[in-house]
N, C-alpha and C. Protein backbone atom coordinates (compact mmCIF):
# COMPACT_ATOMS: atom_id res chain seq x y z
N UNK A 1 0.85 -1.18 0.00
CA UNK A 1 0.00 0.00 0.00
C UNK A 1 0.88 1.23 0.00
N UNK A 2 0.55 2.19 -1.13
CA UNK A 2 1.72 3.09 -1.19
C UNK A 2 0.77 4.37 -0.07
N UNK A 3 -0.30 4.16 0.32
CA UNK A 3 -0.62 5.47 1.64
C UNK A 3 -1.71 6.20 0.54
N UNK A 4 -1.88 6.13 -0.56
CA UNK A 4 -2.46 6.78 -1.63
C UNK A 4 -3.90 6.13 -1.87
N UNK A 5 -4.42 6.88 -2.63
CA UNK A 5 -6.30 6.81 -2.95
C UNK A 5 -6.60 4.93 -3.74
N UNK A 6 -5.73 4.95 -4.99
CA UNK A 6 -5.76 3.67 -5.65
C UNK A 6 -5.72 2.43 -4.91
N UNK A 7 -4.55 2.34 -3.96
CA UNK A 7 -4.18 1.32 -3.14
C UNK A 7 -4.93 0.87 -1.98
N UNK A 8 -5.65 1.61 -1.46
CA UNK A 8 -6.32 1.89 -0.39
C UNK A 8 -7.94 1.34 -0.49
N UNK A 9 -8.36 2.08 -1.75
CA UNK A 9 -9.34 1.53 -2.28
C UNK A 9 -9.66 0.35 -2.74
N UNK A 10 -8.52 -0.30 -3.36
CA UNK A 10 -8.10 -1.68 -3.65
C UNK A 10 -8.06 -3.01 -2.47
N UNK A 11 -7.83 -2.12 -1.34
CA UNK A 11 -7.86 -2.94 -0.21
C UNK A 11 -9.13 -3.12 0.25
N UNK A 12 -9.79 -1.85 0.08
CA UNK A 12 -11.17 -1.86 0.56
C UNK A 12 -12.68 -3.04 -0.18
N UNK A 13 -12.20 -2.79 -1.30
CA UNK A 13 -12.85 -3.29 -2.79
C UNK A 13 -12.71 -4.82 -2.32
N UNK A 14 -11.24 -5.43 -1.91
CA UNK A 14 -10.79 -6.59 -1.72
C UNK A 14 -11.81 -7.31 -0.62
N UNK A 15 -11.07 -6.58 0.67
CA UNK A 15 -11.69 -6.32 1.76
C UNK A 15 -13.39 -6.98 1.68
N UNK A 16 -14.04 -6.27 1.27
CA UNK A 16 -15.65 -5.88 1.28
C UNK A 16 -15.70 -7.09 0.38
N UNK A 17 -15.00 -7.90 -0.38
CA UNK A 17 -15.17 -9.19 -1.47
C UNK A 17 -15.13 -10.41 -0.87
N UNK A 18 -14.46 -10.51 0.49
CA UNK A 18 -14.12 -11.32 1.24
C UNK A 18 -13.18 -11.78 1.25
N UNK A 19 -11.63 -11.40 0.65
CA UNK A 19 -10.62 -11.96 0.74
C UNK A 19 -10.03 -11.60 1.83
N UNK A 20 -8.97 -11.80 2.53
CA UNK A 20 -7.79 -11.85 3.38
C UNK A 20 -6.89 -10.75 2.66
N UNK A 21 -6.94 -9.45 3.34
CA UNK A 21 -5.85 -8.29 3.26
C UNK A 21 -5.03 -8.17 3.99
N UNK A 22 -3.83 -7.81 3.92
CA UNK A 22 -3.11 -7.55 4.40
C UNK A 22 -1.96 -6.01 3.42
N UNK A 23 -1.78 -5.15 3.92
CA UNK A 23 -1.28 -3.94 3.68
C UNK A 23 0.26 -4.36 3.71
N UNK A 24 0.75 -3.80 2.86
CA UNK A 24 2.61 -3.61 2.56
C UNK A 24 2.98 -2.18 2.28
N UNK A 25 3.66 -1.61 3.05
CA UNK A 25 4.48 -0.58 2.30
C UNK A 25 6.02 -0.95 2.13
N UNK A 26 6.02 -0.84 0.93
CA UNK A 26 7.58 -0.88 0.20
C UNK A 26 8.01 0.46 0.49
N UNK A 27 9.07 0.45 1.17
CA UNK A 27 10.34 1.67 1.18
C UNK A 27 11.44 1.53 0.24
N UNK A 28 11.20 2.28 -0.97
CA UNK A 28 11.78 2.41 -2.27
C UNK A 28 13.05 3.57 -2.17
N UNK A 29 12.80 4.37 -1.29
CA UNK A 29 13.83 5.34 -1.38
C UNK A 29 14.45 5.77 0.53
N UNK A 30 15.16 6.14 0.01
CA UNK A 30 15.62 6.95 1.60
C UNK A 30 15.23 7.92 2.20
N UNK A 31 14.47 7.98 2.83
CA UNK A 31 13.56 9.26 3.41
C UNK A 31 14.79 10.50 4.06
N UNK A 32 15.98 9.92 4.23
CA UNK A 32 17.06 11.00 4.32
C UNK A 32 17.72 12.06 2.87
N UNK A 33 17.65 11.09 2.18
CA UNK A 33 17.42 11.84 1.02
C UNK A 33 16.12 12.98 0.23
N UNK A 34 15.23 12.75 1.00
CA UNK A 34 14.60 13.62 0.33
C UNK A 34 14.13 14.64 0.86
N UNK A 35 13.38 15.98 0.07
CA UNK A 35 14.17 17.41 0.22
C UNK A 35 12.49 17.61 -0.03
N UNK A 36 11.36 16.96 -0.30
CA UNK A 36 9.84 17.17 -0.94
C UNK A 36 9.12 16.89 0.26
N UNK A 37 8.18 17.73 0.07
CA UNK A 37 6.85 17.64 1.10
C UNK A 37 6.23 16.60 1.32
N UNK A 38 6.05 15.74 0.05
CA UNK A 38 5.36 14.18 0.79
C UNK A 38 6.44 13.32 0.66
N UNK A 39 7.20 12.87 1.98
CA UNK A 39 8.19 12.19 2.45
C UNK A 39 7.16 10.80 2.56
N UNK A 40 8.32 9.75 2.42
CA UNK A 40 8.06 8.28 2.35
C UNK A 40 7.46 8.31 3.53
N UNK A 41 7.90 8.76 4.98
CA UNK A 41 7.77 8.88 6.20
C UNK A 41 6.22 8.96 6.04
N UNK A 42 5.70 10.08 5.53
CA UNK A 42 4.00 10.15 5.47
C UNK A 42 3.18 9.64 4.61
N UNK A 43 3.76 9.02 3.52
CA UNK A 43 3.40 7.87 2.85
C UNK A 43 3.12 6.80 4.10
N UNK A 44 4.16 6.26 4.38
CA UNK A 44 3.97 4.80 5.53
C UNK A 44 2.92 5.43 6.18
N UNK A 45 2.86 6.51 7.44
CA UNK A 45 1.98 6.34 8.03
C UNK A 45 0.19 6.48 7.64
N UNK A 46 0.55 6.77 6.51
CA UNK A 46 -1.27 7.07 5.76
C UNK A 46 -1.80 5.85 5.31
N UNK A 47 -0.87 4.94 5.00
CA UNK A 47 -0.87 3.36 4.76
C UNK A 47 -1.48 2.95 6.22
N UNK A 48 -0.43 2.86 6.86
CA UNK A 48 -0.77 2.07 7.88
C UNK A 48 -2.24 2.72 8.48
N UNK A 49 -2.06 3.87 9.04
CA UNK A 49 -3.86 4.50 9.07
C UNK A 49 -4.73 4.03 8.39
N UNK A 50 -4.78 3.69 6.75
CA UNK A 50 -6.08 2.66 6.12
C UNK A 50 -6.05 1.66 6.58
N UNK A 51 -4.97 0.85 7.00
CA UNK A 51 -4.88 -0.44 7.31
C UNK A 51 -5.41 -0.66 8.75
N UNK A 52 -5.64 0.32 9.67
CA UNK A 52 -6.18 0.17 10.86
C UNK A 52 -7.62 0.52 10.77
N UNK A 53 -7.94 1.52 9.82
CA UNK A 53 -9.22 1.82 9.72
C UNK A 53 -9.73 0.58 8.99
N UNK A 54 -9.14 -0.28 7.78
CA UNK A 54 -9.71 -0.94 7.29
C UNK A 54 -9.60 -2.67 8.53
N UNK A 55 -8.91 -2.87 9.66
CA UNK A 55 -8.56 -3.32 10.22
C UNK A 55 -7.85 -4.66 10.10
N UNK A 56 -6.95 -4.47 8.92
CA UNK A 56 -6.36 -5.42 8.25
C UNK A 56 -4.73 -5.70 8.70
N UNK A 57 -3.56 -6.31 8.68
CA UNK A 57 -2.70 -6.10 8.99
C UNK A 57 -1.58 -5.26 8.49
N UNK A 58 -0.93 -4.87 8.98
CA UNK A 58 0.31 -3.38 7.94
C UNK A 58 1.92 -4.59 8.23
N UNK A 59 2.37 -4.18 6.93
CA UNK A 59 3.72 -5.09 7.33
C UNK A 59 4.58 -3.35 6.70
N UNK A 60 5.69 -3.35 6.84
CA UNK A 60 7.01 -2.51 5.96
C UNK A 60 8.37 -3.52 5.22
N UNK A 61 8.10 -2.86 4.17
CA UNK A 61 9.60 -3.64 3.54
C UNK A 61 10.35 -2.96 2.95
N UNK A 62 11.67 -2.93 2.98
CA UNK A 62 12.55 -2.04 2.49
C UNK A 62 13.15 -2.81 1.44
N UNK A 63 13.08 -1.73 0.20
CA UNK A 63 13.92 -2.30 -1.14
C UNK A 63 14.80 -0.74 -1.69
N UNK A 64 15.49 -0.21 -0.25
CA UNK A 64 16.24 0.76 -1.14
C UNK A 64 17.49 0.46 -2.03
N UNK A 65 18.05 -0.55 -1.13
CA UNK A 65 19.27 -0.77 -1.76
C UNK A 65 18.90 -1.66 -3.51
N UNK A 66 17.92 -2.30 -3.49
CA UNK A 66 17.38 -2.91 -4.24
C UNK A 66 16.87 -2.13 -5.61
N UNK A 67 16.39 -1.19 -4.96
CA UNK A 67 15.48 0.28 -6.20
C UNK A 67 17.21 1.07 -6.17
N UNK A 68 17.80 1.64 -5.97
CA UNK A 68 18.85 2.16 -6.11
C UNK A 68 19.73 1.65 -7.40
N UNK A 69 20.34 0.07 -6.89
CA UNK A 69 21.06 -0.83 -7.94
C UNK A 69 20.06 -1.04 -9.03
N UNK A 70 18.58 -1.04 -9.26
CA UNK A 70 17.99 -2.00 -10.45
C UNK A 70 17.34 -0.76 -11.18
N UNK A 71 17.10 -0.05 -10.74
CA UNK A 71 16.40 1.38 -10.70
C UNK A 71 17.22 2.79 -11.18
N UNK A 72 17.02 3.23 -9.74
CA UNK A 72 17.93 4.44 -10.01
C UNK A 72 19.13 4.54 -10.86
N UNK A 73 20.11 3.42 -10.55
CA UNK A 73 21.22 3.82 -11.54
C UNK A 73 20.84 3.56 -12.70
N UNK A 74 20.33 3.17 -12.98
CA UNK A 74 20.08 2.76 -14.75
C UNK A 74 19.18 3.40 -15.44
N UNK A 75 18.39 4.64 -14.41
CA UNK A 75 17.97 5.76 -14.67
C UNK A 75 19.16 6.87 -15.47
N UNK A 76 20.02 6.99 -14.14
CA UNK A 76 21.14 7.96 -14.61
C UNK A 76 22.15 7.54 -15.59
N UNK A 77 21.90 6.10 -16.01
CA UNK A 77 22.85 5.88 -17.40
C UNK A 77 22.07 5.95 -18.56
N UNK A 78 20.85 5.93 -18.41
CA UNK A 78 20.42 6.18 -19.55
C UNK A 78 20.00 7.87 -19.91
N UNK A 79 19.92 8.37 -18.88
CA UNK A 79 20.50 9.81 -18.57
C UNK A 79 21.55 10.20 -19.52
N UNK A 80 22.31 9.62 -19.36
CA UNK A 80 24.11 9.96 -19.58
C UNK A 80 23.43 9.42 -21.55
N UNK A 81 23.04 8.92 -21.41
CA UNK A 81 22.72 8.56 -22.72
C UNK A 81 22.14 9.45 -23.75
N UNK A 82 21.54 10.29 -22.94
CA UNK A 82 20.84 11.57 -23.74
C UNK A 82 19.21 10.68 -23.72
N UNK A 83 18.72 9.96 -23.43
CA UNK A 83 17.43 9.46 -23.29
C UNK A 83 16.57 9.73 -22.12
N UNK A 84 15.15 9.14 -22.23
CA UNK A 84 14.55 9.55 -21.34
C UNK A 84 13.45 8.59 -20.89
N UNK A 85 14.51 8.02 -19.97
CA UNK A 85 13.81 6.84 -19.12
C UNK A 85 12.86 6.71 -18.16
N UNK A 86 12.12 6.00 -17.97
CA UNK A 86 10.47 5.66 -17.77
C UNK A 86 11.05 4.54 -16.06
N UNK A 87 11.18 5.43 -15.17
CA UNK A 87 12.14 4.38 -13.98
C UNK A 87 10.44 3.42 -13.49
N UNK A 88 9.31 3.79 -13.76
CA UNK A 88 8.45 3.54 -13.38
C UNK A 88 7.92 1.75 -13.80
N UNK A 89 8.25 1.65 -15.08
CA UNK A 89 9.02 0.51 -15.60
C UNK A 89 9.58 -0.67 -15.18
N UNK A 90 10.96 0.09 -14.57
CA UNK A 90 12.13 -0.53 -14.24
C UNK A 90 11.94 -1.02 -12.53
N UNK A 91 10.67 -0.20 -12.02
CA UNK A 91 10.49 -0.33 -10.67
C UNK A 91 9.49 -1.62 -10.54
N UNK A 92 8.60 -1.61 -11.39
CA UNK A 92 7.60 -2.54 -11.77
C UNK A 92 8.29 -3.87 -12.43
N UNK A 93 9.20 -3.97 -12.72
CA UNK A 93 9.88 -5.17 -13.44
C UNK A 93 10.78 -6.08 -12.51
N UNK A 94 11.36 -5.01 -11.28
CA UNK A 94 12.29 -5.51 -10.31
C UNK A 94 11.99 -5.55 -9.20
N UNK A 95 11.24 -4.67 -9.04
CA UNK A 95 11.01 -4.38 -7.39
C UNK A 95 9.77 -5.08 -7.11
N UNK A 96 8.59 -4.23 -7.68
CA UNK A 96 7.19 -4.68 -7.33
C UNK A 96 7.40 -6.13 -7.95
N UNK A 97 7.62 -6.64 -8.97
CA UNK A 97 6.94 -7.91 -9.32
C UNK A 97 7.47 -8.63 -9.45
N UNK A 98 9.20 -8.33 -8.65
CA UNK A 98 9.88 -9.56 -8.60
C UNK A 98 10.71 -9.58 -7.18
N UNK A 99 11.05 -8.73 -6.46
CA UNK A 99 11.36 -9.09 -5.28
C UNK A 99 10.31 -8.54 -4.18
N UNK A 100 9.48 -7.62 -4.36
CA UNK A 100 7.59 -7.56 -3.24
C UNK A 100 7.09 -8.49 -3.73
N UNK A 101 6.70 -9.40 -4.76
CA UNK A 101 5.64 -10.35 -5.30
C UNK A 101 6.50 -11.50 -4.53
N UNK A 102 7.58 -11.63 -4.27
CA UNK A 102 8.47 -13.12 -3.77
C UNK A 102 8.26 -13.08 -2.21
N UNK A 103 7.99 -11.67 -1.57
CA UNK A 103 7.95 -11.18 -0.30
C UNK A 103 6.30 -11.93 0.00
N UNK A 104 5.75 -11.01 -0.72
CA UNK A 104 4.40 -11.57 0.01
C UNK A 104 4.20 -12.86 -0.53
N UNK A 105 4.77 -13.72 -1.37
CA UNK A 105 4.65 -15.03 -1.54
C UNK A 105 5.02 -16.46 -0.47
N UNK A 106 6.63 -15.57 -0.74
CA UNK A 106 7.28 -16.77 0.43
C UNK A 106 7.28 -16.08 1.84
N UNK A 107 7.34 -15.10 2.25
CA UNK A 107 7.25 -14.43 3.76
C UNK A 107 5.75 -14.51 4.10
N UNK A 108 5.02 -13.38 3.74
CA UNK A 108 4.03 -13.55 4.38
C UNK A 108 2.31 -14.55 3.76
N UNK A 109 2.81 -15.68 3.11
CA UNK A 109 2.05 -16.72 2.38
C UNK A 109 0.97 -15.94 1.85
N UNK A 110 1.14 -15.31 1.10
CA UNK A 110 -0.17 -14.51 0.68
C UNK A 110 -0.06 -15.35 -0.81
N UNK A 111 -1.43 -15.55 -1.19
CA UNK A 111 -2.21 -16.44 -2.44
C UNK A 111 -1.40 -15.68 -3.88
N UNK A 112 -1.72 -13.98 -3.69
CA UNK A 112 -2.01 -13.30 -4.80
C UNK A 112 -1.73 -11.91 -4.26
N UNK A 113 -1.03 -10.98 -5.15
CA UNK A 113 -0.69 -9.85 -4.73
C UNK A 113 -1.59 -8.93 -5.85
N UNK A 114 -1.94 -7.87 -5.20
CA UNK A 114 -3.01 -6.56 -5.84
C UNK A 114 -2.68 -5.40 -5.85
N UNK A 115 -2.73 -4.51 -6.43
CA UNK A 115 -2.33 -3.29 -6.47
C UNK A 115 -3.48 -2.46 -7.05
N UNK A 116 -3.03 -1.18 -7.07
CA UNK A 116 -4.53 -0.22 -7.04
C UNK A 116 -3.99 0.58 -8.71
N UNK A 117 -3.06 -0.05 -9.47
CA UNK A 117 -3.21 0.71 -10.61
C UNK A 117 -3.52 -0.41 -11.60
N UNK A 118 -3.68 0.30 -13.01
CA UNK A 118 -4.15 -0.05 -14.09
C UNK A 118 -5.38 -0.76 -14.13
N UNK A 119 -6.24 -0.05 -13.28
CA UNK A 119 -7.23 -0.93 -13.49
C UNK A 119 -8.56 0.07 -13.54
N UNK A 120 -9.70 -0.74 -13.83
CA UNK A 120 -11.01 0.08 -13.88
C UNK A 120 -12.16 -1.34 -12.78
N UNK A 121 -13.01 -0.08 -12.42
CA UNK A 121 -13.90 -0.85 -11.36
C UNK A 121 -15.76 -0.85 -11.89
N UNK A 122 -16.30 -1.57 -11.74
CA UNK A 122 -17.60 -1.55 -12.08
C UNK A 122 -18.42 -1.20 -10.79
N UNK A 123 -19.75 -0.40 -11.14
CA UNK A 123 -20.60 0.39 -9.78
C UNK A 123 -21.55 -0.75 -9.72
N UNK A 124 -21.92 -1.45 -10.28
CA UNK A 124 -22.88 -2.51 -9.90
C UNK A 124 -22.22 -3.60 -8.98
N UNK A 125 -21.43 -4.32 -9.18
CA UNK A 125 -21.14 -5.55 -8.19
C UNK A 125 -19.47 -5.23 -7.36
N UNK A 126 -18.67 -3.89 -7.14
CA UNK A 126 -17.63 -3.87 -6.91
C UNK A 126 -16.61 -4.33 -7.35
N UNK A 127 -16.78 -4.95 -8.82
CA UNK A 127 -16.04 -5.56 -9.61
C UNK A 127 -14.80 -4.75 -9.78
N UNK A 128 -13.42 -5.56 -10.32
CA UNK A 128 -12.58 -5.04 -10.49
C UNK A 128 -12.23 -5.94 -12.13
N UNK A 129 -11.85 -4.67 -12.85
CA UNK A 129 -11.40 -5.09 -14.73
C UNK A 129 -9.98 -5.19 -14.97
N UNK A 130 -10.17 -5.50 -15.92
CA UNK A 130 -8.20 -4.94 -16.23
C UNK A 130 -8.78 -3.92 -17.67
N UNK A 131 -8.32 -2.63 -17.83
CA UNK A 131 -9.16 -1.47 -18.50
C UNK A 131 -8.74 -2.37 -20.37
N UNK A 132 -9.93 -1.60 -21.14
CA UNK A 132 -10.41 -2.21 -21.94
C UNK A 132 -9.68 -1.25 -23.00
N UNK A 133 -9.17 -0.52 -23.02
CA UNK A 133 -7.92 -0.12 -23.49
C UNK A 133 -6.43 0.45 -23.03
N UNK A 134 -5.83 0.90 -23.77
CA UNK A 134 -4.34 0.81 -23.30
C UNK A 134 -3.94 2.17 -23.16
N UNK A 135 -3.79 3.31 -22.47
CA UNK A 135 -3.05 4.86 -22.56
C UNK A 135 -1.75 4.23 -22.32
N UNK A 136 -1.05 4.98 -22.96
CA UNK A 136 0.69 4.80 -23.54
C UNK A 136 1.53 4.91 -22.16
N UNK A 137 0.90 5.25 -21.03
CA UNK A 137 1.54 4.70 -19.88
C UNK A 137 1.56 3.64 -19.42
N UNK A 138 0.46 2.76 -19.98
CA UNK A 138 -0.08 1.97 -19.05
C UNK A 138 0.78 0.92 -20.40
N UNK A 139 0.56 1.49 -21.66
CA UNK A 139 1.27 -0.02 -22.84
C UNK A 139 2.73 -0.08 -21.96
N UNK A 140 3.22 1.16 -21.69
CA UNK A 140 4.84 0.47 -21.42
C UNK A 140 4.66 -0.58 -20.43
N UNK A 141 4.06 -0.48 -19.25
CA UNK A 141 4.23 -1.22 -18.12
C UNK A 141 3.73 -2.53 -18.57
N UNK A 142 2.51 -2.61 -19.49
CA UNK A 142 2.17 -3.78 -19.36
C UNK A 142 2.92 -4.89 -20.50
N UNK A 143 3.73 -4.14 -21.56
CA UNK A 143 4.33 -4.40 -22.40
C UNK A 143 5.20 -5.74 -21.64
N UNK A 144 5.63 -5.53 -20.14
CA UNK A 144 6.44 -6.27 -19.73
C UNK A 144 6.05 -7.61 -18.99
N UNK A 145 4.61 -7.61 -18.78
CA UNK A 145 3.86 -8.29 -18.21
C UNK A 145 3.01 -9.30 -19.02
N UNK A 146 2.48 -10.67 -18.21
CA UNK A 146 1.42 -11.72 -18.99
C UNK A 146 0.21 -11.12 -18.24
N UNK A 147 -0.66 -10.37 -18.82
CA UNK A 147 -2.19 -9.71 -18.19
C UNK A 147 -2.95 -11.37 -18.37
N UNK A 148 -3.28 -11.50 -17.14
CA UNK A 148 -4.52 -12.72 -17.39
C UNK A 148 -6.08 -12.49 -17.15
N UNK A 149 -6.80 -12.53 -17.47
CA UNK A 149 -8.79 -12.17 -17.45
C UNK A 149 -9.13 -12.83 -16.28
C-alpha cells in the first residue's frame, strides 16, 4: 500500500469481497534523502492509518538498496545517454513484481498480490477489470507483463 487513494481503495474493494488483506508498504527510497513535502515517512503512516481503519494487517519492507542498484542507476545511465527513461518501468519489473511479489509469496504466504493501478472498477457488483484499453503509460508497463482475465 503506497498510503495513496488507488491502493487503499483496492484494499477496501478486496476487503468488502471477502478476501484476506493484508497492507505492505515498500520503502523504495531513503527518506534522508529527500528534500519534498510528501516524504516516504507520510506515505507509511497514511498506509498504515487505512490499514487500521480498514482493520487489516500493515507489514514494511525495504527495497532501497534494491530500487537504487535495479532502478535508479540505470535511470542515470540512460540519462548519460541523452534518453529519457520511464524508472516507473524498471520499478515494476524488479522491485514490485519480482522481489515484493516473492515477499508476500514466500514471507508472508499470501495467495495473490493486488495493487490499485491499471485498473477500472464496475458500480454494480464492486467488480474489479483490467481497462479495456491501453493509454501509452499503461502499454509500457504492461508491455512487460502476462495480463490474465
Amino acid at each position: 500500500m503506497s498510503g495513496g487513494v488507488d491502493s487503499s481503495v483496492a484494499a477496501l474493494l478486496l476487503k468488502r469481497s471477502g478476501y484476506n488483506v493484508t497492507g505492505v508498504f515498500m520503502r523504495n527510497w531513503d527518506s534522508l534523502d529527500e528534500s519534498g513535502v510528501c516524504t516516504t515517512e507520510k506515505d507509511c503512516e497514511d498506509a498504515f492509518k487505512v490499514c487500521q481503519i480498514l482493520d487489516v494487517p500493515f507489514h514494511q519492507v525495504s527495497y532501497v538498496k534494491e530500487y537504487w542498484h535495479d532502478v535508479f542507476s540505470n535511470l542515470l545511465k540512460e540519462y548519460e545517454k541523452g534518453r529519457t527513461p520511464n524508472p516507473d518501468i524498471l520499478c515494476n519489473k524488479h522491485i514490485k513484481f519480482n522481489h515484493f511479489h516473492k515477499y508476500a509469496i514466500n514471507t508472508l504466504g499470501a495467495d495473490a498480490m493486488a495493487t490499485g493501478h491499471y485498473a477500472r472498477t464496475s458500480q454494480e457488483d464492486e467488480e474489479v477489470f483490467q481497462q479495456p484499453y491501453t493509454p501509452p503509460p499503461t502499454s509500457l508497463f504492461r508491455d512487460r507483463f502476462e495480463i490474465r482475465n
